[in-house]
Structure formats: structure tokens, C-alpha cells
Protein backbone atom coordinates (compact mmCIF):
# COMPACT_ATOMS: atom_id res chain seq x y z
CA UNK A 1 -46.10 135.87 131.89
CA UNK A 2 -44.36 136.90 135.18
CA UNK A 3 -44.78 133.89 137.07
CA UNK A 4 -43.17 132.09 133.63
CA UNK A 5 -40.04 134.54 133.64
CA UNK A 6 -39.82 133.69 137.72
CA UNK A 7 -39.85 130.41 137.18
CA UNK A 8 -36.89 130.43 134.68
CA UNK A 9 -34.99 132.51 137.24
CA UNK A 10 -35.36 130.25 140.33
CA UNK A 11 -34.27 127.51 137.57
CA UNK A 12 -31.18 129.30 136.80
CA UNK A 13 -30.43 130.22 140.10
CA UNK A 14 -30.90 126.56 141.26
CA UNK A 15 -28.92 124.84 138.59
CA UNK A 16 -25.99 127.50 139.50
CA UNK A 17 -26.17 126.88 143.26
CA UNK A 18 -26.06 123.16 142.83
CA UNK A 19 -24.71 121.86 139.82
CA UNK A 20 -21.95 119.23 139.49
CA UNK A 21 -18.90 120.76 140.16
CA UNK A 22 -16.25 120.47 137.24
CA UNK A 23 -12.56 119.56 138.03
CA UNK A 24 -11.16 122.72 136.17
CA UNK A 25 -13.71 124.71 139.03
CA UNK A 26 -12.08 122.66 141.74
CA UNK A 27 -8.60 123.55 140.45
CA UNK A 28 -9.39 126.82 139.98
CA UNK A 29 -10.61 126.86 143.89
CA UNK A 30 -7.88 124.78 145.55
CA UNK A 31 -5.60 127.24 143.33
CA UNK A 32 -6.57 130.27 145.08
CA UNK A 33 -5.17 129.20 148.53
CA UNK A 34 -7.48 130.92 150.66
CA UNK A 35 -6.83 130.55 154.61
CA UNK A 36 -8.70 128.59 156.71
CA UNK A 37 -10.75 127.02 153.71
CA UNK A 38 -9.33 123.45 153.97
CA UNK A 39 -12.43 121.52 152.86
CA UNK A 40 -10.33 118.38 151.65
């Protein structure tokens, strides 16, 4: 039972990290207009 409730967490935590990143999420970065975080 605990290694199946890990396992769903390092899923989760994965598919977080590195899922596709939407345009509204990029607009929502590039809105912020941090300094020096000119990734473009």
C-alpha cells in the first residue's frame, strides 16, 4: 500500500515538473517581468 501511494506521488510530481507548458502559463510568466530572466 505505501509503495502504491509513492508511486502516485513521484507521478504527480513528474507530470508537474515536466508537462507541456500552456500558452496562458507562458503569458502569465513573460507577464511578470522578472529581471534577468530573459529566456526568449
Amino acid at each position: 500500500m505505501q509503495t502504491l501511494i509513492l508511486l502516485a506521488l513521484v507521478i504527480v510530481i513528474f507530470w508537474v515538473l515536466f508537462r507541456p507548458i500552456t500558452k496562458k502559463e507562458l503569458d502569465r510568466f513573460n507577464d511578470k517581468n522578472w529581471p534577468d530572466m530573459d529566456l526568449h
